[in-house]
C-alpha atoms as a PDB file:
ATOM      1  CA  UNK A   1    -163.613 -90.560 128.418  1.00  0.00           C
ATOM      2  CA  UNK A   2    -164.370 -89.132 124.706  1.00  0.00           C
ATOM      3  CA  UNK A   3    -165.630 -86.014 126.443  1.00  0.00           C
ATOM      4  CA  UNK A   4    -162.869 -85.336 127.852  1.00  0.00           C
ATOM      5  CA  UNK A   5    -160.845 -85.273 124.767  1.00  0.00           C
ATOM      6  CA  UNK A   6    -163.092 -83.655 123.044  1.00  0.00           C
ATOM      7  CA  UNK A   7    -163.532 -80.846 125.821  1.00  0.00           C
ATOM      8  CA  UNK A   8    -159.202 -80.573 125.921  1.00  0.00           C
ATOM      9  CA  UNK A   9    -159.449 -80.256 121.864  1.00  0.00           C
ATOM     10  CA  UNK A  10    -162.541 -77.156 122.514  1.00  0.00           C
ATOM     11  CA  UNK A  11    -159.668 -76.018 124.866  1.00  0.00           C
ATOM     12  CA  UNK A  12    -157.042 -76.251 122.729  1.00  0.00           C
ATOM     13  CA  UNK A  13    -158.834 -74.532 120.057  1.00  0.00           C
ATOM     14  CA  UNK A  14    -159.776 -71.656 121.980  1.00  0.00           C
ATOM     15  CA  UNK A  15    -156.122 -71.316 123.396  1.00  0.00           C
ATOM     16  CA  UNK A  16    -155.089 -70.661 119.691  1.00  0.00           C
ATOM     17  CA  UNK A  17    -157.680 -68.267 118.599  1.00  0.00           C
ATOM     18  CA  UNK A  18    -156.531 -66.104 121.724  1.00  0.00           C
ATOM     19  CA  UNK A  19    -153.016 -66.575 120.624  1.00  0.00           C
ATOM     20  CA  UNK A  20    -153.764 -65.226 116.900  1.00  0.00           C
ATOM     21  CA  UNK A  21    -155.733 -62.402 118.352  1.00  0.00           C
ATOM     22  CA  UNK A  22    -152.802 -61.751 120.633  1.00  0.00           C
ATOM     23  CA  UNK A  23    -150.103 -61.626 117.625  1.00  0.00           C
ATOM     24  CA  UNK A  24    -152.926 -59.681 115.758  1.00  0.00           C
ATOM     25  CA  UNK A  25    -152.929 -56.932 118.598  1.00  0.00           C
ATOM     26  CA  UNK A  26    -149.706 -57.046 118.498  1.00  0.00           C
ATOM     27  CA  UNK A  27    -149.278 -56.269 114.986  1.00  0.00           C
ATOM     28  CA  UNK A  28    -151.504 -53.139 115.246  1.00  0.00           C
ATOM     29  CA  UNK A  29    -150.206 -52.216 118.257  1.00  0.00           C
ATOM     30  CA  UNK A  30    -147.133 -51.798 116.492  1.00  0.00           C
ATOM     31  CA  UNK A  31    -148.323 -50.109 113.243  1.00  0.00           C
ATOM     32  CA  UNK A  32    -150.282 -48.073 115.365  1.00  0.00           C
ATOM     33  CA  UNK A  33    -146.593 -46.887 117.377  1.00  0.00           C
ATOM     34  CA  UNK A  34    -144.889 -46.167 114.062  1.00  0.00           C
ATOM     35  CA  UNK A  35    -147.688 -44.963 112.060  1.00  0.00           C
ATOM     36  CA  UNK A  36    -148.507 -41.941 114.328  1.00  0.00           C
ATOM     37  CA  UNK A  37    -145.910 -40.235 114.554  1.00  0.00           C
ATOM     38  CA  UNK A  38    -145.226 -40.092 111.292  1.00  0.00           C
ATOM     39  CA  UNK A  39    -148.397 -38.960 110.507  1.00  0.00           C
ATOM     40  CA  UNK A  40    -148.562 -36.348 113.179  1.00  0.00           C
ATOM     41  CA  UNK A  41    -145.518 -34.821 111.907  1.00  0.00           C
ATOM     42  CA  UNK A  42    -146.130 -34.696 108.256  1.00  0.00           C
ATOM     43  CA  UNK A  43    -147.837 -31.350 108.770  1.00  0.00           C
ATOM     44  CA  UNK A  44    -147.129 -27.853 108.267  1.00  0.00           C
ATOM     45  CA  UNK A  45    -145.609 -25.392 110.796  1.00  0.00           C
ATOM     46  CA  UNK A  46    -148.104 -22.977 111.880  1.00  0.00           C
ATOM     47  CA  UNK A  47    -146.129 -20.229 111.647  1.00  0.00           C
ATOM     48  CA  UNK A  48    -144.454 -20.934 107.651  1.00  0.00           C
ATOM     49  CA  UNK A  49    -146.655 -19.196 104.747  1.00  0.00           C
ATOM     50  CA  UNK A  50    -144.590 -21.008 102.687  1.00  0.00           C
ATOM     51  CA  UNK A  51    -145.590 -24.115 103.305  1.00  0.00           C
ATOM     52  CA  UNK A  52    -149.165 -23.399 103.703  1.00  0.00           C
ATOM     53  CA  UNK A  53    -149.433 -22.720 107.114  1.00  0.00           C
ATOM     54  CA  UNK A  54    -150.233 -19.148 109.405  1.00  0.00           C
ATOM     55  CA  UNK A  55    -149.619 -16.096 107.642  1.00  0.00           C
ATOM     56  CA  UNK A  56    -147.795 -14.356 110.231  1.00  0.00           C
ATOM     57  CA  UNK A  57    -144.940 -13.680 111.904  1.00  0.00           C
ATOM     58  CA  UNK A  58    -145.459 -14.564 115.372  1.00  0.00           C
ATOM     59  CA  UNK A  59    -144.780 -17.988 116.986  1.00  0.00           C
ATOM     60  CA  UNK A  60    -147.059 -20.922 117.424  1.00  0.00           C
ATOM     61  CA  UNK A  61    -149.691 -19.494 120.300  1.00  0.00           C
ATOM     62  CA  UNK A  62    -149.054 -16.368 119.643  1.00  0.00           C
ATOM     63  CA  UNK A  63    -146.608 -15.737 122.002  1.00  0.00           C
ATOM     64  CA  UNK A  64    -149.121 -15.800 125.041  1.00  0.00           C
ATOM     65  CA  UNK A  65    -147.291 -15.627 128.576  1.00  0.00           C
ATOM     66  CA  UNK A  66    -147.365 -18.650 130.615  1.00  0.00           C
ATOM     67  CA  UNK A  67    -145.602 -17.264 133.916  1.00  0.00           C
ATOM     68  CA  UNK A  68    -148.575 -16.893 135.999  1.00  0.00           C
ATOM     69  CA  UNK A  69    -149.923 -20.820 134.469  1.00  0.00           C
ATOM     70  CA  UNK A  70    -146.679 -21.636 135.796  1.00  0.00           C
ATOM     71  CA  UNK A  71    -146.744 -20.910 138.985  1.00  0.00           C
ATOM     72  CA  UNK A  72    -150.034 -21.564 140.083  1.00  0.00           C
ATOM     73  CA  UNK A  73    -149.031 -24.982 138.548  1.00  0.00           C
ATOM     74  CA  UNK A  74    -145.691 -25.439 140.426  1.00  0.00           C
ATOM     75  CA  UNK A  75    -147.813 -24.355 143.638  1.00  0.00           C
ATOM     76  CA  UNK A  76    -150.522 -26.858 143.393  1.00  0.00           C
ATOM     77  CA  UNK A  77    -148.198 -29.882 142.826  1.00  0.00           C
ATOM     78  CA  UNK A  78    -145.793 -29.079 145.192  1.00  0.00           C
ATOM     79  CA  UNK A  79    -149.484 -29.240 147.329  1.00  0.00           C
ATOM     80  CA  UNK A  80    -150.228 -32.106 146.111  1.00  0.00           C
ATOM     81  CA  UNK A  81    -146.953 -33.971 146.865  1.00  0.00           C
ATOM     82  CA  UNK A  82    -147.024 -32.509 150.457  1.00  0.00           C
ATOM     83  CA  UNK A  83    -150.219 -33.749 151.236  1.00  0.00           C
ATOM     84  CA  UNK A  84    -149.529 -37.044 149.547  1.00  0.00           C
ATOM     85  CA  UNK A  85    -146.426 -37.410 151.698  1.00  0.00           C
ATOM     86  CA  UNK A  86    -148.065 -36.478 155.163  1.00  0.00           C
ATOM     87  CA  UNK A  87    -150.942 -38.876 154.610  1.00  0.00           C
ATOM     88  CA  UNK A  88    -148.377 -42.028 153.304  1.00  0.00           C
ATOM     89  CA  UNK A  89    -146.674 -41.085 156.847  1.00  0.00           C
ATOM     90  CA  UNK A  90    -150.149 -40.878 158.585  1.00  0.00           C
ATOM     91  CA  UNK A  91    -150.433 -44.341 157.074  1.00  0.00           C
ATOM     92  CA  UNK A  92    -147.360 -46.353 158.244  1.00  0.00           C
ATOM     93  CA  UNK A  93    -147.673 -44.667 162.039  1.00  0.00           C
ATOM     94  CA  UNK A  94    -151.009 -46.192 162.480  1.00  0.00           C
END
């Protein structure tokens, strides 16, 4: 009979540790979610010599043209959807 109670207070301890760990992940999870962000945006514009970024005029990229990307893009998801549609189809017929 002792080693029972002894095995439900093992238990018992265990279940708390996982429960601090849990709030602990928690914690970081959420300094992690507000930290970033903040951080990510705290640096200069590329394109703003006064502020110590690029030195020249032209946007972020350098104004590269991404109408060709964009297509071939729009053309293989629209592809993918397709197929993924005939073969969910495919699947409830059989």
């Amino acid at each position: 009979m002792s080693s029972n109670t002894e095995l439900t207070i093992k238990m018992n301890i265990e279940i708390k540790k996982l429960q601090d760990m849990k709030k602990v992940i928690q914690i970081l999870v959420l300094l992690i979610v507000v930290l970033v962000p903040v951080i990510l945006t705290a640096q200069p514009h590329p394109y703003d010599p006064s502020i110590g970024g690029g030195t020249g005029g032209n946007p972020a990229g350098g104004g590269a043209p991404i109408g060709g990307g964009l297509l071939i893009l729009l053309s293989l998801a629209i592809g993918y959807g397709t197929k993924k549609i005939y073969d969910a189809r495919k699947k409830v017929l059989d």
